[in-house]
Protein backbone atom coordinates (compact mmCIF):
# COMPACT_ATOMS: atom_id res chain seq x y z
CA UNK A 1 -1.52 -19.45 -71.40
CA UNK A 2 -4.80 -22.12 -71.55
CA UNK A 3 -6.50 -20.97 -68.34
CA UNK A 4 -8.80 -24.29 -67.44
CA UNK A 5 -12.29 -22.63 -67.07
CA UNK A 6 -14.25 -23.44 -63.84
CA UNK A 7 -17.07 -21.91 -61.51
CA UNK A 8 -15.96 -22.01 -58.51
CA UNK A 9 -19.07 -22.94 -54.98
CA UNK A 10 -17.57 -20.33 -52.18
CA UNK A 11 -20.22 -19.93 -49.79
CA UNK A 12 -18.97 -19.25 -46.56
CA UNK A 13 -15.13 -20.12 -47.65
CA UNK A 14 -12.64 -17.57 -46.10
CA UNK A 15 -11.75 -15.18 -49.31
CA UNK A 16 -9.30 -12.69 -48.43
CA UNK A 17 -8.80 -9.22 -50.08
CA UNK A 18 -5.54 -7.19 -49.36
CA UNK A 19 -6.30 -3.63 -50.48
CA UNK A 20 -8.96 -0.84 -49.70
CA UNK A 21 -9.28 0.92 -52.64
CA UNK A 22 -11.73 0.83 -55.56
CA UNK A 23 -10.37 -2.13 -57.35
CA UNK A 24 -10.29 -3.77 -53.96
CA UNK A 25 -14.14 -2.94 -53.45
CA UNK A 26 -15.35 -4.43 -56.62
CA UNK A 27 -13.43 -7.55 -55.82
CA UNK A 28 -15.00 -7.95 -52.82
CA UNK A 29 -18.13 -7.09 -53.17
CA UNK A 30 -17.73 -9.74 -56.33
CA UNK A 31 -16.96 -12.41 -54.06
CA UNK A 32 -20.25 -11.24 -51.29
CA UNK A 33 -22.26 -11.81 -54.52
CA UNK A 34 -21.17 -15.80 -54.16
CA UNK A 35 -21.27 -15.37 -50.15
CA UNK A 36 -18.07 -16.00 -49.78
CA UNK A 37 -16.69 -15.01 -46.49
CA UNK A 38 -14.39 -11.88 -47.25
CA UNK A 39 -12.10 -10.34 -44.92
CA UNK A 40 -10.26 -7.31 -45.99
CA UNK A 41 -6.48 -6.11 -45.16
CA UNK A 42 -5.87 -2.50 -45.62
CA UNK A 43 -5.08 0.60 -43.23
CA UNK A 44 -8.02 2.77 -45.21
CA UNK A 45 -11.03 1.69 -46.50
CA UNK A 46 -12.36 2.72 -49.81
CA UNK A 47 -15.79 4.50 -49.39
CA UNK A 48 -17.87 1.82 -50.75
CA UNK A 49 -16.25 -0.70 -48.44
CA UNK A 50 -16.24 1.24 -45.53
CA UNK A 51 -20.27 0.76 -45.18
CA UNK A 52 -19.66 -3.26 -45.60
CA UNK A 53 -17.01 -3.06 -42.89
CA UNK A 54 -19.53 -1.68 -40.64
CA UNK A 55 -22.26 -3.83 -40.85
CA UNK A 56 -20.00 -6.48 -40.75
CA UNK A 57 -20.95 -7.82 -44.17
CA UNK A 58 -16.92 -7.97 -44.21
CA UNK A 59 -14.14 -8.42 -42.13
CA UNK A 60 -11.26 -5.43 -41.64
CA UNK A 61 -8.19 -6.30 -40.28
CA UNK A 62 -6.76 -1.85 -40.31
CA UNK A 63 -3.71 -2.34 -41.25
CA UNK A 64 -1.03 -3.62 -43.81
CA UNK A 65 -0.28 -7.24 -44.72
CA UNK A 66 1.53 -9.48 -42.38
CA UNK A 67 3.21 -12.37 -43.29
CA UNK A 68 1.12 -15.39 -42.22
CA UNK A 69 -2.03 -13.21 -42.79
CA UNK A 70 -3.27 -16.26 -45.42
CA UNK A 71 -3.47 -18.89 -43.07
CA UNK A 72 -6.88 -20.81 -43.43
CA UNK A 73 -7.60 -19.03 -46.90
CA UNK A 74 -9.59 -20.56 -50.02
CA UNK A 75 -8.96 -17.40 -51.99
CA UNK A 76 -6.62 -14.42 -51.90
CA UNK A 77 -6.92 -11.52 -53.99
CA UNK A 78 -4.14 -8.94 -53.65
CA UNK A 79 -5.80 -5.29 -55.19
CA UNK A 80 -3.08 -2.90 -53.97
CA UNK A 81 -0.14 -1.09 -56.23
CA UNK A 82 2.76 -2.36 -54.06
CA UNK A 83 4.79 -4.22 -55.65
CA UNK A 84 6.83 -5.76 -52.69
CA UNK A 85 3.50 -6.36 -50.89
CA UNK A 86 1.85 -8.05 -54.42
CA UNK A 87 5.49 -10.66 -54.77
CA UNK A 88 4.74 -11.29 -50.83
CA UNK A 89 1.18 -12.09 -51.35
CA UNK A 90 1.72 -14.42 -54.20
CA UNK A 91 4.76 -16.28 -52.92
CA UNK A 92 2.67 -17.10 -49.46
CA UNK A 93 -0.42 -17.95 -51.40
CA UNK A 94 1.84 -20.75 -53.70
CA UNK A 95 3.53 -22.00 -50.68
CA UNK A 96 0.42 -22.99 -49.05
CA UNK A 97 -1.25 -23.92 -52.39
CA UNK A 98 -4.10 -21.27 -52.44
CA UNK A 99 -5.92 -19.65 -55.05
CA UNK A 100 -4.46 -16.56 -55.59
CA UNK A 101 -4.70 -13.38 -57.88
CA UNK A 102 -2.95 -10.21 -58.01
CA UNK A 103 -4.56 -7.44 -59.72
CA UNK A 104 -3.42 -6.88 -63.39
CA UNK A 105 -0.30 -8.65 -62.74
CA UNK A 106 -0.61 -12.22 -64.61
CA UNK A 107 2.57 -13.59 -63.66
CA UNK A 108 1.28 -13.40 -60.05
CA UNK A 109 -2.05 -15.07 -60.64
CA UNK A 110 -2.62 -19.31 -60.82
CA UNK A 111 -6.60 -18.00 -61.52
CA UNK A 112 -7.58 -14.77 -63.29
CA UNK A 113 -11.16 -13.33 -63.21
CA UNK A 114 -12.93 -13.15 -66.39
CA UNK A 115 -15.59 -10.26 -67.28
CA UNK A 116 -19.06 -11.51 -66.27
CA UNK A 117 -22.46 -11.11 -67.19
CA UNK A 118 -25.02 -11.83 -64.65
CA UNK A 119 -28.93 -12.71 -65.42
CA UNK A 120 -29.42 -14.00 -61.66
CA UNK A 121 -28.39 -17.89 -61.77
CA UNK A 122 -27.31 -17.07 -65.20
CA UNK A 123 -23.23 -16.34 -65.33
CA UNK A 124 -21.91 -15.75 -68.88
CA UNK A 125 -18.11 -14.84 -68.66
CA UNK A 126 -15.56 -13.88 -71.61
CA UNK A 127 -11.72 -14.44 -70.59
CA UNK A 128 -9.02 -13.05 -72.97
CA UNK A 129 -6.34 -15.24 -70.93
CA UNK A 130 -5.46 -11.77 -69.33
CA UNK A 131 -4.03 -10.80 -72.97
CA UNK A 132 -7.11 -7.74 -73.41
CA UNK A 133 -9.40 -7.04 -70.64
CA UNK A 134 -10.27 -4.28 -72.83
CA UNK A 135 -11.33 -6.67 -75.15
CA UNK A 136 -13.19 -8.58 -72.30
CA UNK A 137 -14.56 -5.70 -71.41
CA UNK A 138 -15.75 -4.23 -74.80
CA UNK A 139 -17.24 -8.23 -75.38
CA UNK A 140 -19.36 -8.06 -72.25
CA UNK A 141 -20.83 -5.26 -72.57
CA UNK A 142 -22.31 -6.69 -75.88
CA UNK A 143 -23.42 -9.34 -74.13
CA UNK A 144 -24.87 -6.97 -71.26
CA UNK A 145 -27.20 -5.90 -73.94
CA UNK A 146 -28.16 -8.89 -75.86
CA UNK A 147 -29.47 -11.44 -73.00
CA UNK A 148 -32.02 -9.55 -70.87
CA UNK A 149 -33.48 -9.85 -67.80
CA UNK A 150 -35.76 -12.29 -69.64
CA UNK A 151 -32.92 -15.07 -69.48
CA UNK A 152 -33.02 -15.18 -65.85
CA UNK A 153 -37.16 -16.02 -66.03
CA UNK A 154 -36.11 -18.52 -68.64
CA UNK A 155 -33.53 -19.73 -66.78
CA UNK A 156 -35.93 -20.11 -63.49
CA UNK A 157 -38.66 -21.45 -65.82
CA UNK A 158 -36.66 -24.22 -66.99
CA UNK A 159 -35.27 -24.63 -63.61
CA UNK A 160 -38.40 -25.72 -62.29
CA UNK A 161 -39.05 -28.08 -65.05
CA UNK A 162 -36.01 -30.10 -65.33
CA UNK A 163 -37.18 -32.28 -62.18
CA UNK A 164 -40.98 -32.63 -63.45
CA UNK A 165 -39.00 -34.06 -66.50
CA UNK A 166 -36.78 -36.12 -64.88
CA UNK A 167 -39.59 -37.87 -62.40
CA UNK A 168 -40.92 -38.94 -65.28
CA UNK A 169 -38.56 -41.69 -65.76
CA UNK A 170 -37.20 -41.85 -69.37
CA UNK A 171 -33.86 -43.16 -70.31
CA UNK A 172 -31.24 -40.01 -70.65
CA UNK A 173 -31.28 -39.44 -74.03
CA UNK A 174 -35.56 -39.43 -73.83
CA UNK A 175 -34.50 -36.85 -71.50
CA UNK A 176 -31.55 -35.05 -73.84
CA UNK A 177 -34.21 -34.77 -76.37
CA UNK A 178 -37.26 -33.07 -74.55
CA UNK A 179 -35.04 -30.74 -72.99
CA UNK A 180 -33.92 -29.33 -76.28
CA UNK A 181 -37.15 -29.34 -77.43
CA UNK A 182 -38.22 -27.42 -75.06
CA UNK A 183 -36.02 -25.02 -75.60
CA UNK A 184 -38.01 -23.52 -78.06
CA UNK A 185 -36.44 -20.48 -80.21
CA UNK A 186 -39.79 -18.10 -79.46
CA UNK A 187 -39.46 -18.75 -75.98
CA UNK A 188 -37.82 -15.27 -75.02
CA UNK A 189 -40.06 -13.44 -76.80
CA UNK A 190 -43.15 -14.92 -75.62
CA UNK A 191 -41.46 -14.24 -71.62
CA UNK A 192 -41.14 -10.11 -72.79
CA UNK A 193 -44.59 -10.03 -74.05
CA UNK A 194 -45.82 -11.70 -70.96
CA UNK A 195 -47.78 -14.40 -73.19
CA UNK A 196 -47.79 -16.73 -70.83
CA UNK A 197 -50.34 -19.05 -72.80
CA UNK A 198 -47.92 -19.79 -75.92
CA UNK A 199 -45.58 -21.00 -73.57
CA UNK A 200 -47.74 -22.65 -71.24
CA UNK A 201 -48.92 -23.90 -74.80
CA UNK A 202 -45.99 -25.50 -75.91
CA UNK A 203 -44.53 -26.76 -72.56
CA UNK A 204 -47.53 -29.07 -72.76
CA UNK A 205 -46.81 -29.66 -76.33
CA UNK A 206 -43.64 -30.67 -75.47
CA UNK A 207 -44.30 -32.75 -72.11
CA UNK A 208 -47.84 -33.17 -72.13
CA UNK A 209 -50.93 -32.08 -71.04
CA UNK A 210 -51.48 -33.18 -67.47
CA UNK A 211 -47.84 -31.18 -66.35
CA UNK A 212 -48.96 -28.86 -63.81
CA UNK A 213 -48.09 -25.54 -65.08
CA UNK A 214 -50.34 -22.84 -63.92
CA UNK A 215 -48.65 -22.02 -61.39
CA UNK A 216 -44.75 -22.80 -62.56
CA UNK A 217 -44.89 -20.35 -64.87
CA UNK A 218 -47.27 -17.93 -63.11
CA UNK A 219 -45.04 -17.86 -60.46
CA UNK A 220 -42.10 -17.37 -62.90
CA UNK A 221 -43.70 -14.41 -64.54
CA UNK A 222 -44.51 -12.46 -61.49
């Protein structure tokens, strides 16, 4: 199947979680990450939920899954080994039109959740159309290794330029152009060795020499 790839904004939507167990807490506190709203349906709480449950970083209901228990849902994500309970989920879920995935169970999913890298803003994510996620797996750990920490300050560097460039009030492909050169292939290495001059150097190579930068990337590089 040709999943259509898409980030999803989930801040304070109602994400639901039926499960307690282990598979259930990574889920979860997955979708805390993007502050969604999670409440979670299970009699028993896994013990790295239980502590979220009681500082009310989640919701419990303590108990099984009730028909109707969807209502007012963005997400549902049904982490639990019972099959009747997994069919239920799904079949409420498509009725009412709601994202919904069951755990390692395809045909139950209109959305499946691909194996993610995460440099702070920076989300890289390999999807194997749920075919591998061994594979997946395998492919982000390579990935874990080759961008760094350092692509998050690159990421937050750039960040903070893109509106400097854009006040300056070029036609966009001026802009298209300035942004790639600035992207500058040394860039990386320059943020591990802290050299902050060689790429204060070239950003005013690149945009010119009255761009405030002392402290952009000072402030990046703390």
């Amino acid at each position: 199947m040709n999943y259509f790839p898409i980030s999803l904004n989930i801040r304070s939507r109602h994400c639901i979680v039926i499960g307690g167990g282990k598979v259930a807490a990574r889920k979860a506190k997955s979708l805390l990450a993007s502050h969604g709203k999670v409440t979670v349906i299970s009699p028993e709480l896994d013990e790295e939920l239980a502590p979220l449950a009681q500082d009310d970083s989640i919701k419990w209901l303590q108990r099984g899954y009730q028909r109707g228990d969807l209502a007012g849902a963005f997400l549902v994500i049904a982490a639990t080994d019972d099959v009747t309970v997994q069919e239920a989920v799904y079949r409420e879920a498509e009725a009412h039109n709601l994202l919904v995935n069951v755990a390692d169970v395809p045909k139950w999913c209109n959305f499946i959740l691909p194996a993610t890298v995460r440099r702070g803003d920076l989300t890289i994510s390999v999807s194997t159309a749920g075919k591998s996620p061994a594979l997946a797996k395998q492919l982000r750990k390579n990935l874990e290794k080759e961008y760094t920490a350092d692509y998050d300050l690159l990421l937050q560097i750039l960040g903070r330029l893109r509106p400097l460039v854009l006040d300056m009030g070029l036609p966009h492909e001026k802009n298209k152009i300035i942004f790639e050169n600035l992207l500058h292939r040394d860039m990386i290495d320059w943020m591990h060795r802290q050299d902050w001059q060689a790429l204060t150097d070239h950003i005013r190579s690149t945009l010119g020499k009255d761009i405030p930068l002392d402290d952009l990337v000072g402030h990046a590089g703390q």
